[in-house]
PDB file of N, CA and C in Angstrom:
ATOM      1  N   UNK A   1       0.836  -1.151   0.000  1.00  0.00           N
ATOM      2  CA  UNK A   1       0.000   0.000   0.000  1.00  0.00           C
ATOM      3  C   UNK A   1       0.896   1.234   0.000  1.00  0.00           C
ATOM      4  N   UNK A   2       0.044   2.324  -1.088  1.00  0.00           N
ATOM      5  CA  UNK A   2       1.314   3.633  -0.786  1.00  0.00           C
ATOM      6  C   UNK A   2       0.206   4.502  -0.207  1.00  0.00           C
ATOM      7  N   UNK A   3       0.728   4.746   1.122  1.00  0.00           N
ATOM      8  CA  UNK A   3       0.050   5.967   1.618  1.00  0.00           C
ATOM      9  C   UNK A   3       0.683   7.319   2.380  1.00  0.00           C
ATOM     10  N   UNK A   4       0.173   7.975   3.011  1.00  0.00           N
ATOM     11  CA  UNK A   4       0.903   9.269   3.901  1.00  0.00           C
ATOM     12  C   UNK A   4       0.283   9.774   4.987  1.00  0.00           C
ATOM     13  N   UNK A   5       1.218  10.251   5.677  1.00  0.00           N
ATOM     14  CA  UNK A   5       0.580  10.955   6.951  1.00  0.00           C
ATOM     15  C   UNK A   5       0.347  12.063   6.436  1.00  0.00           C
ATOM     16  N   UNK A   6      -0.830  13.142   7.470  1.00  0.00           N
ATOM     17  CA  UNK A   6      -0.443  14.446   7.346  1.00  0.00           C
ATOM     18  C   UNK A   6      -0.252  14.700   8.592  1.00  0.00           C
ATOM     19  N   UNK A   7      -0.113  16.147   8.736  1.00  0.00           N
ATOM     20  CA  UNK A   7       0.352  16.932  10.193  1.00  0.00           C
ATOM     21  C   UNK A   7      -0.566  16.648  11.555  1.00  0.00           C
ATOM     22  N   UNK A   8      -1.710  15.987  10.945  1.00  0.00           N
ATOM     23  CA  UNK A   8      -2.212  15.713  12.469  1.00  0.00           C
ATOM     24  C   UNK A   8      -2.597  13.864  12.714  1.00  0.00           C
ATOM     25  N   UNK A   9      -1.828  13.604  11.935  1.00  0.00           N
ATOM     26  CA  UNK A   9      -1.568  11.986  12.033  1.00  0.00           C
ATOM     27  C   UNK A   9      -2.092  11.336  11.240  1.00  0.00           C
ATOM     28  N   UNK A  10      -3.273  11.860  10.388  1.00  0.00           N
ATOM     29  CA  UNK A  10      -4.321  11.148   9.763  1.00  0.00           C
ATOM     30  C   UNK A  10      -3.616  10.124   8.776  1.00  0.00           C
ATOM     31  N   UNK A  11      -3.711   9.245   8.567  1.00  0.00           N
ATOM     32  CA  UNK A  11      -3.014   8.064   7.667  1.00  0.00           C
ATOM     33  C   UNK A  11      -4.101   8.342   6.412  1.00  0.00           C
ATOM     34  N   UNK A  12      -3.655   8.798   5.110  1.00  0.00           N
ATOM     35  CA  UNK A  12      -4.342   8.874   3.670  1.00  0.00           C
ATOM     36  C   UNK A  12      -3.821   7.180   2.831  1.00  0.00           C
ATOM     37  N   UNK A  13      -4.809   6.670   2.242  1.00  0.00           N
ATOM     38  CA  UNK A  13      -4.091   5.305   1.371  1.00  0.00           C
ATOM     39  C   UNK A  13      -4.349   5.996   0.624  1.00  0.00           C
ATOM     40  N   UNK A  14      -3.073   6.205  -0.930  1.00  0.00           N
ATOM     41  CA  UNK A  14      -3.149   6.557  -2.168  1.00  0.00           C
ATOM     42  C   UNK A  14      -3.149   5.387  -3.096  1.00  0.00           C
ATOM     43  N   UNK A  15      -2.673   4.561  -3.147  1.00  0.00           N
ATOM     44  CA  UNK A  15      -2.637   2.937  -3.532  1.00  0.00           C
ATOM     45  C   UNK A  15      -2.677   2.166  -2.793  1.00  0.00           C
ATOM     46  N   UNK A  16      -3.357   0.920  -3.133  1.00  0.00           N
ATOM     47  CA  UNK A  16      -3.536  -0.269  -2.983  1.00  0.00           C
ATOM     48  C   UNK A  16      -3.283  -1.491  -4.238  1.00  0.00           C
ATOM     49  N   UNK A  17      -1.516  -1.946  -3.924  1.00  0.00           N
ATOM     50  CA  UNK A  17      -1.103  -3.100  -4.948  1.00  0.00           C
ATOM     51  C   UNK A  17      -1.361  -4.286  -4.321  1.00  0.00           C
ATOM     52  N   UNK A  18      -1.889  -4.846  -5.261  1.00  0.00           N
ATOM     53  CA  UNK A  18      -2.938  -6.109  -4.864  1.00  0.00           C
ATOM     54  C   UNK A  18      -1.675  -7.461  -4.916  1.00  0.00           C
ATOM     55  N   UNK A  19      -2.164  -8.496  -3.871  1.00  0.00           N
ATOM     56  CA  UNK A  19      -0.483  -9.850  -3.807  1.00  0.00           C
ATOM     57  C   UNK A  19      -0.165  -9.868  -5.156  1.00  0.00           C
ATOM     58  N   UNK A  20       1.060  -9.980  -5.481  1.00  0.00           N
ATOM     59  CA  UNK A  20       1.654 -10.294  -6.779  1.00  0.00           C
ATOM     60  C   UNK A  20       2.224  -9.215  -7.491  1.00  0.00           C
ATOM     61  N   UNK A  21       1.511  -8.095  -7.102  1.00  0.00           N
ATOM     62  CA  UNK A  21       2.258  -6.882  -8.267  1.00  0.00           C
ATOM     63  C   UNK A  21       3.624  -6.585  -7.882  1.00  0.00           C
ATOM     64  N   UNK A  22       4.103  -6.850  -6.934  1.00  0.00           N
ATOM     65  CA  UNK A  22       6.175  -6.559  -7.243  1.00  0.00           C
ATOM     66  C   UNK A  22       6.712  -8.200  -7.554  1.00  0.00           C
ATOM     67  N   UNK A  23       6.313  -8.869  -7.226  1.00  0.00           N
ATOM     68  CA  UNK A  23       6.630 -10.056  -8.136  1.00  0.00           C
ATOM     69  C   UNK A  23       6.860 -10.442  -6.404  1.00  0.00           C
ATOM     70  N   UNK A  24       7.161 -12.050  -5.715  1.00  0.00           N
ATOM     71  CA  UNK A  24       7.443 -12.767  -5.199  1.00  0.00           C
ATOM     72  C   UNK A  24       8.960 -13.011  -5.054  1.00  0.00           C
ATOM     73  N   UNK A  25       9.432 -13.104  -3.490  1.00  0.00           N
ATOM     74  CA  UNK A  25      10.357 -13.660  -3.042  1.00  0.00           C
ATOM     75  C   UNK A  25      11.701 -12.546  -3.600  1.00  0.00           C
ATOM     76  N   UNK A  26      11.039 -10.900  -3.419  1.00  0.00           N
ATOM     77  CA  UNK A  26      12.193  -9.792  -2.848  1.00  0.00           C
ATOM     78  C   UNK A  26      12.591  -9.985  -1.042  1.00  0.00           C
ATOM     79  N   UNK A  27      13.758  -9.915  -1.233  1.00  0.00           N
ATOM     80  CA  UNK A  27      14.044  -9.572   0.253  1.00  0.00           C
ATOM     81  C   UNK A  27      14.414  -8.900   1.412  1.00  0.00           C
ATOM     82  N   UNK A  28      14.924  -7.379  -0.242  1.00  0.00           N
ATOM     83  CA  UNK A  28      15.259  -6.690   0.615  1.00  0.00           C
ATOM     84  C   UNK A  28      14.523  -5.351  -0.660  1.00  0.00           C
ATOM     85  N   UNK A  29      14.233  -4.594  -0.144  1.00  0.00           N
ATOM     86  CA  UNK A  29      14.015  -3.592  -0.651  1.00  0.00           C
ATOM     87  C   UNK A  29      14.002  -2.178   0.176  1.00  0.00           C
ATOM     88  N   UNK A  30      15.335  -1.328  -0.782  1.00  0.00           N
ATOM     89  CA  UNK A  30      15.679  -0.304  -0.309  1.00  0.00           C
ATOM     90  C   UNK A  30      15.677   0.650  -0.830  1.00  0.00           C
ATOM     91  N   UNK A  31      15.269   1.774  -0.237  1.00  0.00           N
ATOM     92  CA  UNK A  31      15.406   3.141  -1.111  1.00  0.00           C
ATOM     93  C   UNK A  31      16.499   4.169  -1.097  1.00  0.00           C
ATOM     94  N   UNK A  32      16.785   4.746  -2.771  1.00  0.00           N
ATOM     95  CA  UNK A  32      17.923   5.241  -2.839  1.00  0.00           C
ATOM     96  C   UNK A  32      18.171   6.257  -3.417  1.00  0.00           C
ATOM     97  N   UNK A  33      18.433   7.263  -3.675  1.00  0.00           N
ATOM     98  CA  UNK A  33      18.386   8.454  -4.330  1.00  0.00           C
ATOM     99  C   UNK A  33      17.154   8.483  -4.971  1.00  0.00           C
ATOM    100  N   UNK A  34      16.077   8.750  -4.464  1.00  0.00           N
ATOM    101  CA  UNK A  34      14.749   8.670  -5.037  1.00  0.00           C
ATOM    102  C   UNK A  34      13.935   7.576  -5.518  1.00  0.00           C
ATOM    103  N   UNK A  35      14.853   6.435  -6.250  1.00  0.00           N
ATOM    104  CA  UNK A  35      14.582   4.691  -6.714  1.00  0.00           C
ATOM    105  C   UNK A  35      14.301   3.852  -5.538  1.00  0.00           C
ATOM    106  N   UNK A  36      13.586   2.685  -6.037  1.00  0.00           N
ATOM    107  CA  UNK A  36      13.291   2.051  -5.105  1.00  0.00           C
ATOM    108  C   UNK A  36      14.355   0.494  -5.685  1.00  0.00           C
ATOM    109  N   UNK A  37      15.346  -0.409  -4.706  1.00  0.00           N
ATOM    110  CA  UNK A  37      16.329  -0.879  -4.944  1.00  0.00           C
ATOM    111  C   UNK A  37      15.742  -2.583  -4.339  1.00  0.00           C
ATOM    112  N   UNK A  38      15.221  -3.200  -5.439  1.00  0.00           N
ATOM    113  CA  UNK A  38      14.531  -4.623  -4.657  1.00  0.00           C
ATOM    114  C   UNK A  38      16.015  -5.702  -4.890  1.00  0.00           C
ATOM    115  N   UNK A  39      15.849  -6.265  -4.188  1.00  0.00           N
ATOM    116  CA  UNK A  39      16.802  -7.540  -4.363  1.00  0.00           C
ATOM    117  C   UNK A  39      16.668  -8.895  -3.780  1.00  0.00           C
ATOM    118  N   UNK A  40      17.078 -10.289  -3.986  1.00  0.00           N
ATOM    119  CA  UNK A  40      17.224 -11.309  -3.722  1.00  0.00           C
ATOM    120  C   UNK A  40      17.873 -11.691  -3.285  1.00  0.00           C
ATOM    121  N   UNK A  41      18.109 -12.339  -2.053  1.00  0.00           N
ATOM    122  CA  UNK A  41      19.243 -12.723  -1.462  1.00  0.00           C
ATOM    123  C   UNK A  41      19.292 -14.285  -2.110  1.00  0.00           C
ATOM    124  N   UNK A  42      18.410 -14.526  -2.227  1.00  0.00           N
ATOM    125  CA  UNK A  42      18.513 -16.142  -2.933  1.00  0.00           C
ATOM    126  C   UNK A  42      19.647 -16.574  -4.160  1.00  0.00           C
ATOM    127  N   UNK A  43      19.005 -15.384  -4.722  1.00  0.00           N
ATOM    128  CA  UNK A  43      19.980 -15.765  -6.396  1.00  0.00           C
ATOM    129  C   UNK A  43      20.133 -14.365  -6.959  1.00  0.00           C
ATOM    130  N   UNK A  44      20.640 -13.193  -6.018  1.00  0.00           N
ATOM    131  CA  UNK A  44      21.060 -12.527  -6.901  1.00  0.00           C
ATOM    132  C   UNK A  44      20.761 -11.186  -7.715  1.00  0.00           C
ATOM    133  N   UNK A  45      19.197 -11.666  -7.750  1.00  0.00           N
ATOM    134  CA  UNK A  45      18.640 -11.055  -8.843  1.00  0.00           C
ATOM    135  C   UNK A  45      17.814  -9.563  -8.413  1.00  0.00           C
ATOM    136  N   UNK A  46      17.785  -8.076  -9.233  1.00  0.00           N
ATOM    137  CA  UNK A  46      17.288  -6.829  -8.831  1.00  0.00           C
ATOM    138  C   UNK A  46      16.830  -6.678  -9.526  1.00  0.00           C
ATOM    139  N   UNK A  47      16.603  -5.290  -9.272  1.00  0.00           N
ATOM    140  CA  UNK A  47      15.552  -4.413  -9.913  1.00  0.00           C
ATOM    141  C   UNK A  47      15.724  -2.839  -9.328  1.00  0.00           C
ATOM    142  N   UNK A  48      15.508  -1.950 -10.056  1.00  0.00           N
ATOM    143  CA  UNK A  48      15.727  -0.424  -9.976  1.00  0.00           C
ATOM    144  C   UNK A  48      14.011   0.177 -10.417  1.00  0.00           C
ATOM    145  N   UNK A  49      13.509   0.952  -9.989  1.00  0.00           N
ATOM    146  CA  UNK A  49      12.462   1.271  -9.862  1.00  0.00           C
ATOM    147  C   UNK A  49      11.801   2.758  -9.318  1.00  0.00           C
ATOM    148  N   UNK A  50      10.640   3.091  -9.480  1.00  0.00           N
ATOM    149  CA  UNK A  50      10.120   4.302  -8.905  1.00  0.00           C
ATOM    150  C   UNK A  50       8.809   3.917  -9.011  1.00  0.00           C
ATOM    151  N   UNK A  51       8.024   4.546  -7.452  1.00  0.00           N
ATOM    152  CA  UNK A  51       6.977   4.292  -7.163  1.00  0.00           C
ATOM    153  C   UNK A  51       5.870   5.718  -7.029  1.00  0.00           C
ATOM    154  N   UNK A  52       4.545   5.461  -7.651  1.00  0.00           N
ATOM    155  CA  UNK A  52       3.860   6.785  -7.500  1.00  0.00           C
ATOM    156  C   UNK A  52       2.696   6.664  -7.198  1.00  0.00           C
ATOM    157  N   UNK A  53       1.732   7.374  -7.371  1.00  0.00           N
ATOM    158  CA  UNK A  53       0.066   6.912  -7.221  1.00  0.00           C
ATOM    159  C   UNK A  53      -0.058   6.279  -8.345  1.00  0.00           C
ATOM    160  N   UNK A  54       0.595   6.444  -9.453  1.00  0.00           N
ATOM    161  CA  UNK A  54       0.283   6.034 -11.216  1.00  0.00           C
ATOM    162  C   UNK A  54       0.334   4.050 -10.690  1.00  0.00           C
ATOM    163  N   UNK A  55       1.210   4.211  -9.805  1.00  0.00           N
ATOM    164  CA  UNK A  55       2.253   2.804 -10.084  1.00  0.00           C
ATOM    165  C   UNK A  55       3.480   2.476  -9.546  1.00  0.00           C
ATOM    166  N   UNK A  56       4.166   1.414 -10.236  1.00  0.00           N
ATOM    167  CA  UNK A  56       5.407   1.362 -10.206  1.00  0.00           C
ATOM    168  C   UNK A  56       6.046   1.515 -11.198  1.00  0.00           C
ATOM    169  N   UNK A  57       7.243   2.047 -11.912  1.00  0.00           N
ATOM    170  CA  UNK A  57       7.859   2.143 -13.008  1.00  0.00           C
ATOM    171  C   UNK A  57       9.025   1.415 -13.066  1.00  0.00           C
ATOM    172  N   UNK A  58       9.553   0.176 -13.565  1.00  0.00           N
ATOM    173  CA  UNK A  58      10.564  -0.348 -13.017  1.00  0.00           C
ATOM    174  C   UNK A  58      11.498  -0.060 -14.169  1.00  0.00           C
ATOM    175  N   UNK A  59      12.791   0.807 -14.374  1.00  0.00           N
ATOM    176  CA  UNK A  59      13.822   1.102 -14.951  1.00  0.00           C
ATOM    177  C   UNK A  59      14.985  -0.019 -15.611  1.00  0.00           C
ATOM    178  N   UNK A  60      15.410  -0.921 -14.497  1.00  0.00           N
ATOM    179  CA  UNK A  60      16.208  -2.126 -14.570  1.00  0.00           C
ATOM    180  C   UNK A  60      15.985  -3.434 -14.102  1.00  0.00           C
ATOM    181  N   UNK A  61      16.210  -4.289 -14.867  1.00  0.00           N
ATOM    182  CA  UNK A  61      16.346  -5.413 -14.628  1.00  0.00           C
ATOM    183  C   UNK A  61      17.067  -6.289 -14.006  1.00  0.00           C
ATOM    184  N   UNK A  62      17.947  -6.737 -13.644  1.00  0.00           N
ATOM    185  CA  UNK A  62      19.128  -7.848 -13.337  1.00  0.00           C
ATOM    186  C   UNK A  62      18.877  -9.045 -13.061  1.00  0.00           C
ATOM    187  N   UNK A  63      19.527  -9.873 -13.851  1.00  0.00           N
ATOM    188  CA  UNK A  63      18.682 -11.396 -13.597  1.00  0.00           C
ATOM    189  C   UNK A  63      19.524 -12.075 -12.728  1.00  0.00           C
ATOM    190  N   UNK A  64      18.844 -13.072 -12.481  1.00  0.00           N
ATOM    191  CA  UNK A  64      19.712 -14.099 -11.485  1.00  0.00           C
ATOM    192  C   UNK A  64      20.998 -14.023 -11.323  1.00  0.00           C
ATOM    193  N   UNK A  65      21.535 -14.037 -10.335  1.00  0.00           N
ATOM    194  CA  UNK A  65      23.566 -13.804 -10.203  1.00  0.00           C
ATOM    195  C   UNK A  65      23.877 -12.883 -11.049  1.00  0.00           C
ATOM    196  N   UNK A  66      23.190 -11.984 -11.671  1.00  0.00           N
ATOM    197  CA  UNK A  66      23.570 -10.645 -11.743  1.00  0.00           C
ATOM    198  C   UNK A  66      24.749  -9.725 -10.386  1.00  0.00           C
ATOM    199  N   UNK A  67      24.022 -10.026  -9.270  1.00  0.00           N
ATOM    200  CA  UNK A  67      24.578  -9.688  -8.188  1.00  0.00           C
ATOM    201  C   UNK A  67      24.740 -10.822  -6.964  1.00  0.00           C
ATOM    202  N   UNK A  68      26.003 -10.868  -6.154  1.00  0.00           N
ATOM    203  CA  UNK A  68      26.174 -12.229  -5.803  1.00  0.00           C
ATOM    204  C   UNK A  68      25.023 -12.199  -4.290  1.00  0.00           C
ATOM    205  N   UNK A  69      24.308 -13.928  -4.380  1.00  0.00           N
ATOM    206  CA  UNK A  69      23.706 -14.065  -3.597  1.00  0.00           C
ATOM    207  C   UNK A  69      23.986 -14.041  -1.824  1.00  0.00           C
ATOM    208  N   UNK A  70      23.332 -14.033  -0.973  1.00  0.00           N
ATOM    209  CA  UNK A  70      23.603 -14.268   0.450  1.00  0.00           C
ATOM    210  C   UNK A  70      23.406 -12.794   1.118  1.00  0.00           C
ATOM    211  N   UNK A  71      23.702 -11.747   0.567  1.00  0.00           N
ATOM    212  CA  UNK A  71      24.010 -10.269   1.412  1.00  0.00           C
ATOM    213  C   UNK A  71      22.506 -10.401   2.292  1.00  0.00           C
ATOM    214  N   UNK A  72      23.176  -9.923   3.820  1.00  0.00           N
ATOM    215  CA  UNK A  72      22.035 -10.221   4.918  1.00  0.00           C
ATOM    216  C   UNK A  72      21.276  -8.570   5.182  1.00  0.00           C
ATOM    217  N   UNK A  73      22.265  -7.418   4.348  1.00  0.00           N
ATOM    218  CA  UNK A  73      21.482  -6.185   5.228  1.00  0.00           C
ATOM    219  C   UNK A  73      22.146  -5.390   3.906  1.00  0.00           C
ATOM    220  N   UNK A  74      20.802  -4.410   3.144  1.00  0.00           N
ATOM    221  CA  UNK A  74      21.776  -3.216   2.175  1.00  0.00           C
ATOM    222  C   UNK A  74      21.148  -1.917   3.067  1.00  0.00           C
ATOM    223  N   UNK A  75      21.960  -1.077   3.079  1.00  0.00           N
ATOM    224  CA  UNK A  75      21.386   0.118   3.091  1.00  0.00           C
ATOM    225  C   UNK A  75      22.120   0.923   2.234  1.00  0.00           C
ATOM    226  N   UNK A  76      21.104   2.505   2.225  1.00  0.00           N
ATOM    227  CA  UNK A  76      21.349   3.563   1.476  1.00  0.00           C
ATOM    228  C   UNK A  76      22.445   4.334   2.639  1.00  0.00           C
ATOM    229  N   UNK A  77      23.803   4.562   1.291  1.00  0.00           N
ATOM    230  CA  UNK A  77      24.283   5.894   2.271  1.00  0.00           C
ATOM    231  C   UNK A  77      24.781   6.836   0.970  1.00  0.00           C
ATOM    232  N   UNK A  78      25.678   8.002   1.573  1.00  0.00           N
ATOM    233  CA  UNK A  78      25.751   9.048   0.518  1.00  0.00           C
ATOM    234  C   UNK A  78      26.621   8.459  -0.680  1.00  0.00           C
ATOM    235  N   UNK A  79      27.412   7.550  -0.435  1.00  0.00           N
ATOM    236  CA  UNK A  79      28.415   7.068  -1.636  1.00  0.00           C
ATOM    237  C   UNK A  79      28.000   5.523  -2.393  1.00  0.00           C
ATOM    238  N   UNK A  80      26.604   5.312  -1.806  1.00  0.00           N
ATOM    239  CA  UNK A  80      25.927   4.182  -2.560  1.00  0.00           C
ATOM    240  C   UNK A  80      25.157   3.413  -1.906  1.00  0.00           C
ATOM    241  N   UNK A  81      25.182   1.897  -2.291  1.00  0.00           N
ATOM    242  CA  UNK A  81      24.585   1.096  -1.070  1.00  0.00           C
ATOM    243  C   UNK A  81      25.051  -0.002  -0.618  1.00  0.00           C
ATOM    244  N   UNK A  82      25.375   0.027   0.514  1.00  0.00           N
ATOM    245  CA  UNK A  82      26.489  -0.585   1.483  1.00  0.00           C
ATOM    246  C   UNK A  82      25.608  -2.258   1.690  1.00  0.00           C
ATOM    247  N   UNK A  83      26.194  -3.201   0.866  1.00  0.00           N
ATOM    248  CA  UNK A  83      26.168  -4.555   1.014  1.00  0.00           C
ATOM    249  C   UNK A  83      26.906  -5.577   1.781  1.00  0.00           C
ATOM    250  N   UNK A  84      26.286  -6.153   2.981  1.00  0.00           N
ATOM    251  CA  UNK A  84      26.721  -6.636   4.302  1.00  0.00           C
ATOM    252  C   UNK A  84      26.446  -8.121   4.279  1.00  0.00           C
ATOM    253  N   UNK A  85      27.212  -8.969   4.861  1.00  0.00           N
ATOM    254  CA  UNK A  85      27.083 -10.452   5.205  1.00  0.00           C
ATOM    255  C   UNK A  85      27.075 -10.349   6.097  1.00  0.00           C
ATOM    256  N   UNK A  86      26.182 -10.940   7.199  1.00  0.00           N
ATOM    257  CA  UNK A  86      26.424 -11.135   8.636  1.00  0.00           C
ATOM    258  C   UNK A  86      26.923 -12.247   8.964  1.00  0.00           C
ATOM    259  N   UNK A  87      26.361 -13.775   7.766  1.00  0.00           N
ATOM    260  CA  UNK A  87      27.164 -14.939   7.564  1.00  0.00           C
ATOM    261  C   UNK A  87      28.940 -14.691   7.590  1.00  0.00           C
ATOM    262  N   UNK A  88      29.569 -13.948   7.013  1.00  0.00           N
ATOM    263  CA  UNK A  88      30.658 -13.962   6.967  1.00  0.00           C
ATOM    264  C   UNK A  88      31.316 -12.574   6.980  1.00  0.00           C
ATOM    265  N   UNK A  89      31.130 -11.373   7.071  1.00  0.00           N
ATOM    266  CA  UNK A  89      31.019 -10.159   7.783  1.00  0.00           C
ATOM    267  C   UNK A  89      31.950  -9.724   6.095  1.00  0.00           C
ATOM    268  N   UNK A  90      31.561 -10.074   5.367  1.00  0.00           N
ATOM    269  CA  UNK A  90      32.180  -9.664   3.886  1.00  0.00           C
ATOM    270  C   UNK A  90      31.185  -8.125   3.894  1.00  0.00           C
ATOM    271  N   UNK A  91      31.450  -7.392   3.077  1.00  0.00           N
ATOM    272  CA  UNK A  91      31.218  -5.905   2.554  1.00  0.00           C
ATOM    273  C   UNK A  91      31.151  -5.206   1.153  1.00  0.00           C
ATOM    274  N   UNK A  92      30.343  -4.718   0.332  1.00  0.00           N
ATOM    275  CA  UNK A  92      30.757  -4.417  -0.644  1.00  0.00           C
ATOM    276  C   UNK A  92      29.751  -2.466  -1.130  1.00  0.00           C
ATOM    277  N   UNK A  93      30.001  -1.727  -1.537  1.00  0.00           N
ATOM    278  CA  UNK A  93      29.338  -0.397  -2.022  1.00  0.00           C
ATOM    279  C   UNK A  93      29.166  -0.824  -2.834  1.00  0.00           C
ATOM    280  N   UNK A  94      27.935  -0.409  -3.623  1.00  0.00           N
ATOM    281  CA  UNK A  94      27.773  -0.102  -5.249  1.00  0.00           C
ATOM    282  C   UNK A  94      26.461   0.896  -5.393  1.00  0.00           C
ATOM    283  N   UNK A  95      26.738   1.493  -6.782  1.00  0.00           N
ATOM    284  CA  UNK A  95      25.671   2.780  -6.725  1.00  0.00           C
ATOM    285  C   UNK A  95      25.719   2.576  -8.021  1.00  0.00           C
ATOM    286  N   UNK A  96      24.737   3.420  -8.826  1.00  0.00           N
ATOM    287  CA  UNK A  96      24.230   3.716 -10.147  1.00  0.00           C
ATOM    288  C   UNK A  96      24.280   5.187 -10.840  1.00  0.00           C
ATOM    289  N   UNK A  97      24.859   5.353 -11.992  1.00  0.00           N
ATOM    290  CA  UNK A  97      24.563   6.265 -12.386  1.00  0.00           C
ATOM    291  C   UNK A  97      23.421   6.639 -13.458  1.00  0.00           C
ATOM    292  N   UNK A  98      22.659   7.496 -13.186  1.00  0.00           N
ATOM    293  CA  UNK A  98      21.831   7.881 -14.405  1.00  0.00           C
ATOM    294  C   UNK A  98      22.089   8.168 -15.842  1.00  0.00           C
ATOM    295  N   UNK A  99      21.661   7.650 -16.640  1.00  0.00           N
ATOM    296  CA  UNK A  99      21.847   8.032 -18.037  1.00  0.00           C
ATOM    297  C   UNK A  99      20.387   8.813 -19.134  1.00  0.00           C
ATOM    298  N   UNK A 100      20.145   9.360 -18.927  1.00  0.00           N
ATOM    299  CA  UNK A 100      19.143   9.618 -20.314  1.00  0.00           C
ATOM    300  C   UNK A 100      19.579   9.930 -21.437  1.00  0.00           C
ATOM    301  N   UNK A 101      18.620   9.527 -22.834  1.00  0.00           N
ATOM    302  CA  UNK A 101      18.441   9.849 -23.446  1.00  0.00           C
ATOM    303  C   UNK A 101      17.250  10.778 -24.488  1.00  0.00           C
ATOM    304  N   UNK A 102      17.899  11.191 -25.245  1.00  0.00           N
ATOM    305  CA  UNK A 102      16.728  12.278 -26.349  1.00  0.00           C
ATOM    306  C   UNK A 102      15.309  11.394 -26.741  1.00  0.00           C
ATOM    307  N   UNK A 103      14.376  11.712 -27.006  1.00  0.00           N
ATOM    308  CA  UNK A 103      13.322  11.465 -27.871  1.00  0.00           C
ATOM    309  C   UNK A 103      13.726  11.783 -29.285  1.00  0.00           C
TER     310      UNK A 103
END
């Protein structure tokens, strides 16, 4: 569900995504310079995204072992997003840059 507070607490629902619409078996999903950053710890596999009242808009793909499996915790910081094993206390940053193009 995407919803919001306002200033005197009131909870507004602007969407309601019904089971199934981000797809099954994300595990971590984090937000990051405005994108929303889903991932799999199973096998790997992401996704880059933005969320609105319209929807979701999903930008990227990455398939399976795209990115290596197991990471137990990502978060957002200013130089990217900090990928953690708690299994084996391994570490890794990675971030994205934007590209557009013309019409």
């Amino acid at each position: 569900m995407l919803g919001n507070v306002d200033a005197m607490g009131n909870h507004k629902i602007i969407r309601v995504f019904l089971p199934g619409y981000f797809g099954a078996g994300w595990t971590h999903i984090v937000s990051h310079r405005g994108y929303l950053f889903f991932y799999s710890s199973a096998n790997g596999m992401a996704a880059i995204g933005k969320i609105s009242g319209n929807g979701f808009q999903q930008f990227k793909f990455y398939p399976a072992y795209s990115f290596s499996a197991g990471w137990t915790h990502i978060v957002s910081t200013q130089n990217g997003l900090l990928f953690y094993s708690k299994d084996n206390g391994a570490g890794a940053v990675g971030d994205w840059e934007y590209s557009y193009s013309s019409p």
